[in-house]
Protein backbone atom coordinates (compact mmCIF):
# COMPACT_ATOMS: atom_id res chain seq x y z
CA UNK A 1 129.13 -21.90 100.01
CA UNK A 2 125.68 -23.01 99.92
CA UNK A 3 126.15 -25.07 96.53
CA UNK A 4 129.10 -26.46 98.55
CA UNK A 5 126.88 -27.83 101.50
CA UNK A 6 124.03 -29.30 99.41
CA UNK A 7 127.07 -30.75 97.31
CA UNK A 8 128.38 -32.26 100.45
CA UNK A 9 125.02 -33.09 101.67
CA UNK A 10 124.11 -35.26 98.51
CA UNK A 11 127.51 -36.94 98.35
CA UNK A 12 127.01 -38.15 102.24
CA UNK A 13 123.39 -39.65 102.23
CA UNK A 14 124.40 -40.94 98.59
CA UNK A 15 127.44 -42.94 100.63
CA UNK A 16 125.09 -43.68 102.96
CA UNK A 17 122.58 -45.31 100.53
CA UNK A 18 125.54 -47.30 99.21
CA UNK A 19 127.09 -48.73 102.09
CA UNK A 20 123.20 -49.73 103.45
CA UNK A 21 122.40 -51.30 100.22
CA UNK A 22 125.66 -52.94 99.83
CA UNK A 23 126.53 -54.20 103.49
CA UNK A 24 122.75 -54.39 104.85
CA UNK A 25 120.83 -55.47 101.89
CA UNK A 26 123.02 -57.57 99.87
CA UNK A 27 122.57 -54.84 96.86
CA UNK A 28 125.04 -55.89 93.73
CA UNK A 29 127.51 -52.84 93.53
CA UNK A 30 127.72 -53.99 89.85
CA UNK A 31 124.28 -52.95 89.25
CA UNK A 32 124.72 -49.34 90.04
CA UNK A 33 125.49 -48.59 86.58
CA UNK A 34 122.48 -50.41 85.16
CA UNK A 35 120.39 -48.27 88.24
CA UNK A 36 122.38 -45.29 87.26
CA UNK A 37 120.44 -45.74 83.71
CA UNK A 38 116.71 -46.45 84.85
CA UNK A 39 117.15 -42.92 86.64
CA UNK A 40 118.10 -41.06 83.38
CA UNK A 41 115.04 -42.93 81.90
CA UNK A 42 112.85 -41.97 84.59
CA UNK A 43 113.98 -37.88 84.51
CA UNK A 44 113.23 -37.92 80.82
CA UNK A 45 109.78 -39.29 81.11
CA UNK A 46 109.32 -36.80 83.54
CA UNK A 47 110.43 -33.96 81.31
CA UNK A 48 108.36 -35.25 79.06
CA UNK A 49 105.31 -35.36 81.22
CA UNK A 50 105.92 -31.93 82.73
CA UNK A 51 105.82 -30.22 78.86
CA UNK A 52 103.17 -32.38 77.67
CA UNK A 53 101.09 -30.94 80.86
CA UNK A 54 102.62 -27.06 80.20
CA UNK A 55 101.70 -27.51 76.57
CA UNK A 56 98.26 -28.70 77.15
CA UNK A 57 97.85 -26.27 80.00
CA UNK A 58 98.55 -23.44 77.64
CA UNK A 59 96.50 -24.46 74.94
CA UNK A 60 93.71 -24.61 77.29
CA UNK A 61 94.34 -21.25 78.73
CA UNK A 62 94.88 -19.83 75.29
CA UNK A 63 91.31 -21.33 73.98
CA UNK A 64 89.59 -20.18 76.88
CA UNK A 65 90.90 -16.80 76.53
CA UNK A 66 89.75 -16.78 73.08
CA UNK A 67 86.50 -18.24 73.65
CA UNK A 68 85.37 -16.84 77.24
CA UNK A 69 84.74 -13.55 78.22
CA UNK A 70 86.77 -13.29 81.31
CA UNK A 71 90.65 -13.38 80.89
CA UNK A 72 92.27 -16.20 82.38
CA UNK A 73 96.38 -15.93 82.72
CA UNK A 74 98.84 -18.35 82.43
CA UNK A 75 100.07 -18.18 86.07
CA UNK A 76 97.80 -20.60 86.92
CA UNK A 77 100.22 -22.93 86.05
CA UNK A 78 102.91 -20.95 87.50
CA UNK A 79 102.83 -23.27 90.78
CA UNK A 80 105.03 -26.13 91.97
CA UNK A 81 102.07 -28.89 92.14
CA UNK A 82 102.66 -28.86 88.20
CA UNK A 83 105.89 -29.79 88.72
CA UNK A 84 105.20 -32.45 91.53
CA UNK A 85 102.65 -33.82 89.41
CA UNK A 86 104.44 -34.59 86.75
CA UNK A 87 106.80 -36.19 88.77
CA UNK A 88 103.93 -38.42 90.06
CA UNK A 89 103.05 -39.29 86.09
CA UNK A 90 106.46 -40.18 85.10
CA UNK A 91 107.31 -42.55 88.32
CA UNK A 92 103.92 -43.82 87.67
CA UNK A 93 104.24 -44.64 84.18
CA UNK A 94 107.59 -45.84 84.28
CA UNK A 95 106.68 -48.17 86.96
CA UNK A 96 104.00 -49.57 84.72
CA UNK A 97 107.20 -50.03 82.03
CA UNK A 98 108.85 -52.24 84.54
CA UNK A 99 105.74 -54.21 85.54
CA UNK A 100 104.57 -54.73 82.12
CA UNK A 101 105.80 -57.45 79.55
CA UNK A 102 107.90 -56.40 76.46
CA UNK A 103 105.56 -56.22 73.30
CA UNK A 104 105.96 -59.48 71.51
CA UNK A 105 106.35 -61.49 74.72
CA UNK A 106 103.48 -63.61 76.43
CA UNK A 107 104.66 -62.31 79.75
CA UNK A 108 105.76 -66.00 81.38
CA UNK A 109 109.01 -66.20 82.45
């Protein structure tokens, strides 16, 4: 039931967004495909941020378990802000994508 109601839940403010960005805004249906895209880019450069940050926090905690004489434990990246983080990095970044010319390009329009 509860997989059922966030189901629901997603479908209706999804609608929502729709119908506001279509009627209110002027939004080109059309483009929800191309929008549909740039969000599977955008989850992967997130996944990629959130290893990269897991890997390099382990190898950290690893070295400084080899190194230091206290034991440090790899819970300490056991905690959500990792995750929100690395959220942060890959809007960030793929923001800076969008606003950036393609390589080869002077930029000018």
């Amino acid at each position: 039931m509860r997989e059922g109601f966030l189901l629901v839940l997603i479908g209706l403010t999804s609608a929502g967004a729709w119908a506001v960005g279509a009627r209110r805004l002027g939004l080109d249906t059309r483009a929800l495909g191309a929008a549909a895209g740039r969000l599977l880019e955008s989850l992967g450069v997130i996944v990629i941020f959130l290893a990269a940050n897991l890997l390099v926090a382990g190898f950290l905690i690893l070295t400084a378990r080899s190194v230091g004489p206290r034991f440090v434990s790899l819970y300490l990246v056991d905690d959500v802000v990792v995750l929100a983080l690395s959220v942060l990095q890959g809007l960030a970044f793929q923001a800076w994508r969008g606003a950036s010319p393609l390589p080869g390009t002077d930029g000018r329009t």
